[in-house]
Protein backbone atom coordinates (compact mmCIF):
# COMPACT_ATOMS: atom_id res chain seq x y z
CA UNK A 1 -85.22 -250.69 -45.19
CA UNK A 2 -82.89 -253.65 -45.77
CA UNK A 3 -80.97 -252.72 -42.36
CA UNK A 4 -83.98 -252.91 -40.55
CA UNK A 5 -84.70 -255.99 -41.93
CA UNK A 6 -81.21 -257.37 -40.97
CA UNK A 7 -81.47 -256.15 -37.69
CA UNK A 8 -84.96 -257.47 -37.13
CA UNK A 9 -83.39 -261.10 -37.78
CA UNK A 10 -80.41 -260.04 -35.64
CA UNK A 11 -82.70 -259.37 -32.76
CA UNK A 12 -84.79 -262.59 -33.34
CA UNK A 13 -81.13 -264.77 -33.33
CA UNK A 14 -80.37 -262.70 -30.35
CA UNK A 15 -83.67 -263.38 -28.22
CA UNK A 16 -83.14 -267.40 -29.09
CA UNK A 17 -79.51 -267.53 -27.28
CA UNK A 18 -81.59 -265.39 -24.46
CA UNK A 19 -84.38 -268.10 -24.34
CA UNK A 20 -81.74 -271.26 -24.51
CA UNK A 21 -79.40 -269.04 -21.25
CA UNK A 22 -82.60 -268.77 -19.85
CA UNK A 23 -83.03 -272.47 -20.06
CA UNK A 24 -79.91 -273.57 -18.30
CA UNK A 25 -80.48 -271.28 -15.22
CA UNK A 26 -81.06 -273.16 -12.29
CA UNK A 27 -82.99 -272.23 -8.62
CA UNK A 28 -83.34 -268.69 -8.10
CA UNK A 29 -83.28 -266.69 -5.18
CA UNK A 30 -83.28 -262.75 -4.80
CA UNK A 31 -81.52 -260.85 -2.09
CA UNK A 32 -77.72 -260.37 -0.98
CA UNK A 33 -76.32 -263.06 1.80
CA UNK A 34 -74.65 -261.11 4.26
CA UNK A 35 -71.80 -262.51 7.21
CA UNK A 36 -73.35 -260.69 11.16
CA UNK A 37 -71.75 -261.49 13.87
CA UNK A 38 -73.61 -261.29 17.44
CA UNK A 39 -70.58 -259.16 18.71
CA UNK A 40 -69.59 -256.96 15.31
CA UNK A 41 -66.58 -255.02 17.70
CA UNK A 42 -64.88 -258.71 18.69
CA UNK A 43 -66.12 -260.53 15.40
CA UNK A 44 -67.64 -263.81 17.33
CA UNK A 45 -70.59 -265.24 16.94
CA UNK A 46 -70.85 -264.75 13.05
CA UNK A 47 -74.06 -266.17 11.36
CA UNK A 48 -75.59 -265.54 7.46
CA UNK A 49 -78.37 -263.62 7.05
CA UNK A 50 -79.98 -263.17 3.48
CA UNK A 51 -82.22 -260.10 3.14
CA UNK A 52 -84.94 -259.96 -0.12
CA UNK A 53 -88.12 -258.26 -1.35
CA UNK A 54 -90.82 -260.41 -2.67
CA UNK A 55 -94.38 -259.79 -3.23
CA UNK A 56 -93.60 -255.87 -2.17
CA UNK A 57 -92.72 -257.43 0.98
CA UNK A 58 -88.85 -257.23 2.68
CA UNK A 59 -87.96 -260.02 4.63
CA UNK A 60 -84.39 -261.46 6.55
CA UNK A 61 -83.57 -264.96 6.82
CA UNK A 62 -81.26 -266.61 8.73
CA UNK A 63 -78.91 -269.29 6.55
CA UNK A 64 -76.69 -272.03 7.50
CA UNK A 65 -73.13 -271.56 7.17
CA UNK A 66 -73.16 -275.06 5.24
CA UNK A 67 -75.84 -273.74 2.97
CA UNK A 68 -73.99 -270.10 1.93
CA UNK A 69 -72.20 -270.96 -0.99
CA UNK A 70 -75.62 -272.94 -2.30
CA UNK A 71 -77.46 -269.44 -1.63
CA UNK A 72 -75.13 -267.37 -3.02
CA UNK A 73 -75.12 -269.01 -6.15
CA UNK A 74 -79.04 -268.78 -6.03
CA UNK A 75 -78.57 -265.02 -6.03
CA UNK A 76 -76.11 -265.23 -8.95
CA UNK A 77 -78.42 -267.43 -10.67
CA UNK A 78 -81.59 -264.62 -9.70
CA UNK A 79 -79.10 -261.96 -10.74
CA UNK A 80 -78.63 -263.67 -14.38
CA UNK A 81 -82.04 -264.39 -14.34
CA UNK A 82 -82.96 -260.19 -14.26
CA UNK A 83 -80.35 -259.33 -16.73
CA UNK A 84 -81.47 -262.01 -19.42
CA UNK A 85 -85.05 -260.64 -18.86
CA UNK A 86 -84.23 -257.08 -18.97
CA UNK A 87 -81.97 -257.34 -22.00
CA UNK A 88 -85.28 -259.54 -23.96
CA UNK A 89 -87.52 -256.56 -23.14
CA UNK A 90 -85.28 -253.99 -24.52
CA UNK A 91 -84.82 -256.34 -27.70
CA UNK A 92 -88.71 -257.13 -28.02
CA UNK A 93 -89.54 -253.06 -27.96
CA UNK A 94 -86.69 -252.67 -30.62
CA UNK A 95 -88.41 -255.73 -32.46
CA UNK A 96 -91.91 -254.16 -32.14
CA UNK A 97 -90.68 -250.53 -33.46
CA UNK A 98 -88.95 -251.62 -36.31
CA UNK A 99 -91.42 -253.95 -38.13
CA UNK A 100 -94.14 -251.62 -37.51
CA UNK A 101 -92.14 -249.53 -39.81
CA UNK A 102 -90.96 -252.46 -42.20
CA UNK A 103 -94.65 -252.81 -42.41
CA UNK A 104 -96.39 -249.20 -42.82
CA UNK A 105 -93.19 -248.47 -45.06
CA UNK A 106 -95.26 -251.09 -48.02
């Protein structure tokens, strides 16, 4: 029972780098930024579009070419966002499973 032990206070150091990453993430965005062009076969005309599902709904924006690099780092920033999340779920069901058998082990 010692390694569970160890590994519960592994996971607990684990989820307080995930909360302090979480902290330093900045604006969020979800979606992919995309370069369309009004004539794909000659390339002119290109414009960014940024396509995203919130709220069950999909939706298409049109961005700036000024503002891509801003919203692409939004997406990175979403994208981080998810994985931190993700990877604190899987550690809080690991958490949860091993001291309810530190504890019914007594």
């Amino acid at each position: 029972m010692a390694i569970d032990a160890r590994r519960l206070e592994k996971i607990d150091q684990e989820i307080e780098r995930i909360k302090r990453q979480l902290g330093r993430i900045g604006v969020v965005r979800p979606g992919s930024l995309t370069r369309q062009y009004k004539d794909p076969k000659h390339h002119t005309g290109g414009y960014y579009q940024v396509s995203y599902t919130h709220r069950m709904k999909s939706r298409t924006a049109y961005v700036q070419a000024t503002f891509a690099t801003e919203v692409r780092q939004q997406i990175r920033e979403y994208k981080k966002l998810k994985t931190l999340i993700e990877r604190w779920v899987a550690l809080g069901i690991e958490h949860s499973q091993l001291s309810m058998r530190l504890r019914s082990s007594r």
